[in-house]
Protein backbone atom coordinates (compact mmCIF):
# COMPACT_ATOMS: atom_id res chain seq x y z
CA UNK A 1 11.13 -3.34 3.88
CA UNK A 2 10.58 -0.21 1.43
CA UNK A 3 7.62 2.43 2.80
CA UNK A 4 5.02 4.00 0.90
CA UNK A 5 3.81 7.25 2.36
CA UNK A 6 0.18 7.69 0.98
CA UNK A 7 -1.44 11.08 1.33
CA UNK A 8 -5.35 12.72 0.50
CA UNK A 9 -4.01 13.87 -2.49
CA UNK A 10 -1.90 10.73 -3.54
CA UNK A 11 -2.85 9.63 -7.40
CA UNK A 12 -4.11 5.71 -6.74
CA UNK A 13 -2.69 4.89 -10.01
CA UNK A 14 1.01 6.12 -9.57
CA UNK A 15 0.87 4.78 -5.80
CA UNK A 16 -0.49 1.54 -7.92
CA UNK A 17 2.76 1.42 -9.96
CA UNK A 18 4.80 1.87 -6.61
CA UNK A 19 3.46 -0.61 -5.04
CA UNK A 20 4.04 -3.21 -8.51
CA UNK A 21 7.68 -1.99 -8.79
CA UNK A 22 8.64 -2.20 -5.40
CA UNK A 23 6.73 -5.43 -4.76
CA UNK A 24 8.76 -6.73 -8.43
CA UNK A 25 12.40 -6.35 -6.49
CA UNK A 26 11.39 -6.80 -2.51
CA UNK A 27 8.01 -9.24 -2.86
CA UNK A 28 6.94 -6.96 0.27
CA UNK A 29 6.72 -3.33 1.33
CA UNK A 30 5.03 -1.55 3.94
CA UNK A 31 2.09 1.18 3.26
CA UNK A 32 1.51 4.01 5.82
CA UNK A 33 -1.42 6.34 5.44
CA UNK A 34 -2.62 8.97 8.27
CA UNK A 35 -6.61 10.32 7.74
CA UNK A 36 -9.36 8.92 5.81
CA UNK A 37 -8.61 10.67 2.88
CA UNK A 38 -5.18 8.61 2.80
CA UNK A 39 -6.42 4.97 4.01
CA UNK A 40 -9.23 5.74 0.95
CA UNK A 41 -6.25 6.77 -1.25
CA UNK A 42 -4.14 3.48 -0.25
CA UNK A 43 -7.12 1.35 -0.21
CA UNK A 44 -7.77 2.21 -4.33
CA UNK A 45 -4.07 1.82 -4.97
CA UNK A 46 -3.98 -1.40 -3.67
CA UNK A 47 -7.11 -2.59 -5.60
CA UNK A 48 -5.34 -0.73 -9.07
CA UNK A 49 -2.03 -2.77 -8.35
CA UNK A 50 -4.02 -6.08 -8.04
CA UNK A 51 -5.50 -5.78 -11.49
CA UNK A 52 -1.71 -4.66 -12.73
CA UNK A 53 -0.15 -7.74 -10.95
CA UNK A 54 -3.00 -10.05 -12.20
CA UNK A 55 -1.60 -9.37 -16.14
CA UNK A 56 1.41 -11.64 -14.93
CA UNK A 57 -0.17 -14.29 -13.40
CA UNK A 58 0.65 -12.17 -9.91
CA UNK A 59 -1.37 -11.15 -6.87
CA UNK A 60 -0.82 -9.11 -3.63
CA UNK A 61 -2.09 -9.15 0.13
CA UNK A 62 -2.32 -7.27 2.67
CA UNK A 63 -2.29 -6.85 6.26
CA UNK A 64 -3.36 -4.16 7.77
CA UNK A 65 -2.28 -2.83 11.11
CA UNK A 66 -2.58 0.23 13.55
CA UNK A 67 0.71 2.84 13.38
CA UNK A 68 1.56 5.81 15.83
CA UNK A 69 3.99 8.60 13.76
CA UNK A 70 4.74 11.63 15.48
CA UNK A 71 3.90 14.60 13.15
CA UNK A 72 4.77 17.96 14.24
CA UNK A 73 5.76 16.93 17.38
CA UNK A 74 2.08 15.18 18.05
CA UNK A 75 1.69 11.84 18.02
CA UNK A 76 -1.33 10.56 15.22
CA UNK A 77 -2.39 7.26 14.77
CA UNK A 78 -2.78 5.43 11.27
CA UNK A 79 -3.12 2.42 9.45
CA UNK A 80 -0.59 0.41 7.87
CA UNK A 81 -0.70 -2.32 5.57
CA UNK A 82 1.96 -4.87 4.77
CA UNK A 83 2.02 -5.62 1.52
CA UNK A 84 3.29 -9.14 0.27
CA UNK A 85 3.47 -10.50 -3.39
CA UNK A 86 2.10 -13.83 -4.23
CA UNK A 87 1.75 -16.03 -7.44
CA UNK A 88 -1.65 -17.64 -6.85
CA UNK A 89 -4.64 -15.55 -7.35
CA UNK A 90 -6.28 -14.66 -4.09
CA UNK A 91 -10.22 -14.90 -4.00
């Protein structure tokens, strides 16, 4: 499973087109994001990529999930999200 690393300053509209290519070849991919800033980041993306996906009839979900990553030699907790393609339309 592919991994998106989503930051503060991540564009939501190029993590967006990440997420729709890499979803296009795998149908599922794993997003990690440390900080508010990042989860707000991923969060947008995700919503951006829906509307993309929806063009071809597409849709996404995801799961989202607690992470530990050590960073610097200290251990930080995040959120994940699992991200899994789907042709019907979720409401």
């Amino acid at each position: 499973m592919e991994t998106l690393k989503v930051s503060s300053k991540s564009n939501p509209n190029k993590v967006a087109g990440a997420i729709v290519g890499s979803l296009t070849k795998n149908e599922k991919l794993e997003i990690q994001a440390i900080g508010a800033g990042a989860v707000n980041q991923a969060s947008k993306a995700l919503a951006v990529a829906r509307r993309f996906l929806s063009e071809d009839g597409k849709d996404l979900f995801a799961v989202p999930g607690f992470i530990e990553v050590e960073i610097d030699g200290e251990t930080r907790t995040g959120i994940s999200f699992k991200v899994y393609l789907t042709t019907k339309k979720a409401e």
